[in-house]
C-alpha atoms as a PDB file:
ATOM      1  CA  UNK A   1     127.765 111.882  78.717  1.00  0.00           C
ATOM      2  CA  UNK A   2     125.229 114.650  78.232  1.00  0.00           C
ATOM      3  CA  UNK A   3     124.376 116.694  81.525  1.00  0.00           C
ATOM      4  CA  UNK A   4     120.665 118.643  81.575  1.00  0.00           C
ATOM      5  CA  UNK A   5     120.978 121.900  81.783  1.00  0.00           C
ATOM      6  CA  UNK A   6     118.285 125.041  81.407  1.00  0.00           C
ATOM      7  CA  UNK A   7     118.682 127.914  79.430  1.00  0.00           C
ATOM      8  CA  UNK A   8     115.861 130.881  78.942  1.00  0.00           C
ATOM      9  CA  UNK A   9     115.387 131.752  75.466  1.00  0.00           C
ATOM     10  CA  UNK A  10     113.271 134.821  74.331  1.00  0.00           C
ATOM     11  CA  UNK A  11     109.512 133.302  72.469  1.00  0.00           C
ATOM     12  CA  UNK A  12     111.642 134.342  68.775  1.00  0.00           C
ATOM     13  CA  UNK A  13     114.944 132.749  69.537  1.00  0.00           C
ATOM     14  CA  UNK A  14     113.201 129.337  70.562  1.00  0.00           C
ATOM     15  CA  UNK A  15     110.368 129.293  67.430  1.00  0.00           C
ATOM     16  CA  UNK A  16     113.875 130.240  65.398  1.00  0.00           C
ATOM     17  CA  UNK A  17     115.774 127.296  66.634  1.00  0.00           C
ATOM     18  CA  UNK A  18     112.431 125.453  66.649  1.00  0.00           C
ATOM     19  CA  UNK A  19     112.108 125.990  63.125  1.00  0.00           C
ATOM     20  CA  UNK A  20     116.204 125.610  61.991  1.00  0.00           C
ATOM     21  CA  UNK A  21     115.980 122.061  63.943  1.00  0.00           C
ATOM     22  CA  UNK A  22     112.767 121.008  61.983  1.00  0.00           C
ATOM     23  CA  UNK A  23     114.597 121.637  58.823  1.00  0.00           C
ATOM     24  CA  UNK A  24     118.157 120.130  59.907  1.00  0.00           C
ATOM     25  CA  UNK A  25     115.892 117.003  61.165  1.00  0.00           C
ATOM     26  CA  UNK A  26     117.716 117.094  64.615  1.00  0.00           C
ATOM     27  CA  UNK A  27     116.456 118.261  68.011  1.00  0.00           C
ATOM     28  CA  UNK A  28     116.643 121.653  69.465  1.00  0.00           C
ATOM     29  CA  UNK A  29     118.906 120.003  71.517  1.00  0.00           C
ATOM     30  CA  UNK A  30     121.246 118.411  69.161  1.00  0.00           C
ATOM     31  CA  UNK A  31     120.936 122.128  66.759  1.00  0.00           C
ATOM     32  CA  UNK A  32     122.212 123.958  70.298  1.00  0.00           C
ATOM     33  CA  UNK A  33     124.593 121.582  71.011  1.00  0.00           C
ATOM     34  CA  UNK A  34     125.998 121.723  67.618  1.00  0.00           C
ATOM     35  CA  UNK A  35     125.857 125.326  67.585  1.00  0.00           C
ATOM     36  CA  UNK A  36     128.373 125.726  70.726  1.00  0.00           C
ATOM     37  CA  UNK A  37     130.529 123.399  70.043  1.00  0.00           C
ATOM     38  CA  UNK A  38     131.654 125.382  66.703  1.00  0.00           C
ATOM     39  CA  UNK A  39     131.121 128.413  69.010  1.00  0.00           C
ATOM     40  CA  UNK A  40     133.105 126.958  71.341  1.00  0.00           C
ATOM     41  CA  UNK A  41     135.896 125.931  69.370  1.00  0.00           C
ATOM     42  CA  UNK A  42     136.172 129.205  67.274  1.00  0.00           C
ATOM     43  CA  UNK A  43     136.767 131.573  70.283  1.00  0.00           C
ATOM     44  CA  UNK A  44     138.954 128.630  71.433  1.00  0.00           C
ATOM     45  CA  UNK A  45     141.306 129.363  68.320  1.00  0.00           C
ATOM     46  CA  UNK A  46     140.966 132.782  68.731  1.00  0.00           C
ATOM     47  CA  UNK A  47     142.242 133.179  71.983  1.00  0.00           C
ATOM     48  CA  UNK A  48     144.872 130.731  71.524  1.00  0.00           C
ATOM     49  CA  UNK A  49     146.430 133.164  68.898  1.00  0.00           C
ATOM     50  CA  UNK A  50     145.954 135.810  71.329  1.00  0.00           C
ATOM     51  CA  UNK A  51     147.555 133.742  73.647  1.00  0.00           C
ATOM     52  CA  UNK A  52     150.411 133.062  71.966  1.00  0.00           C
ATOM     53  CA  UNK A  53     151.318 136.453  70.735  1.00  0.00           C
ATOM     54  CA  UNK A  54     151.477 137.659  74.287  1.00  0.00           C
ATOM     55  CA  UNK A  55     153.664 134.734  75.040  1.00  0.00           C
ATOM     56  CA  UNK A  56     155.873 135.700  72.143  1.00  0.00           C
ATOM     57  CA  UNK A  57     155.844 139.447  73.059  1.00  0.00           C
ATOM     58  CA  UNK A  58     156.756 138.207  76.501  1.00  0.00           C
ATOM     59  CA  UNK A  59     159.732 136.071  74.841  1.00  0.00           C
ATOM     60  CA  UNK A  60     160.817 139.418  72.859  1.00  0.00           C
ATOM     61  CA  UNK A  61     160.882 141.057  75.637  1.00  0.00           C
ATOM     62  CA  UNK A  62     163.103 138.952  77.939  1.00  0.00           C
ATOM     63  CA  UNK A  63     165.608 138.367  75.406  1.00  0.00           C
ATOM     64  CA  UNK A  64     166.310 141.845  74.949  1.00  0.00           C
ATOM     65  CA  UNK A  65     167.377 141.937  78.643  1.00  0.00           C
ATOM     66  CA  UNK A  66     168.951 138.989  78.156  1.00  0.00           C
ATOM     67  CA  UNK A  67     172.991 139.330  79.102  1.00  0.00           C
ATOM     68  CA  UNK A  68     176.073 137.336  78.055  1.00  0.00           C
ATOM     69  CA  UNK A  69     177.660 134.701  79.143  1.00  0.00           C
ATOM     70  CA  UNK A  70     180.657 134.253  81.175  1.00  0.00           C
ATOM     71  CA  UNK A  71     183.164 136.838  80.575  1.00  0.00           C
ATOM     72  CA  UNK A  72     187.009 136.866  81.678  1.00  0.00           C
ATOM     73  CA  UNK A  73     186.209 138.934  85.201  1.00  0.00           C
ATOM     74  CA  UNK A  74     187.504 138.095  88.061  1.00  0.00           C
ATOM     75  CA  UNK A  75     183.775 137.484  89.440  1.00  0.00           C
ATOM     76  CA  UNK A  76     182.989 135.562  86.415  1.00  0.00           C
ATOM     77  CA  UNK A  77     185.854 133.472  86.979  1.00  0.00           C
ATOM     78  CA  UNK A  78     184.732 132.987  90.610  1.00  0.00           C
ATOM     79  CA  UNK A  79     180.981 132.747  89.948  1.00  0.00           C
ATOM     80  CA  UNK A  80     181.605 130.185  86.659  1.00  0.00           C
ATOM     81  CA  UNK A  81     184.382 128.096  88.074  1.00  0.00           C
ATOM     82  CA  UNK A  82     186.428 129.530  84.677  1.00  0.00           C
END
């Protein structure tokens, strides 16, 4: 489903996309549309690496604080049911 929505262009960015749509044999709308949606799914990709590295940093991070298991104490004993 395609919502309307309103966007102010200056006069050279409209005859621009005016002209690239002419050429393409689509609308202005259909070039725009077009145009976001690889926009749209580049910064998408982007981020998601970003994303994830934090997440992995995050993961680094934790496991170096990470302690073992169940030792032979006598809390360990109590606290594990050893």
């Amino acid at each position: 489903m395609l919502v309307r929505t309103q966007i102010l262009l200056d006069e050279e960015q409209k005859l621009n996309l005016e002209k690239i749509a002419a050429l393409e044999g689509i609308s202005m709308s259909e070039l725009i549309r077009q145009t976001l949606k690889g926009k749209i799914k580049a910064d998408f990709v982007k981020n998601k690496e970003k994303i994830l590295d934090r997440q992995y940093r995050a993961f680094r991070t934790w496991i170096k604080g990470a302690v073992p298991g169940p030792g032979d104490s006598e809390y360990d004993k109590y606290a594990y049911d050893l």
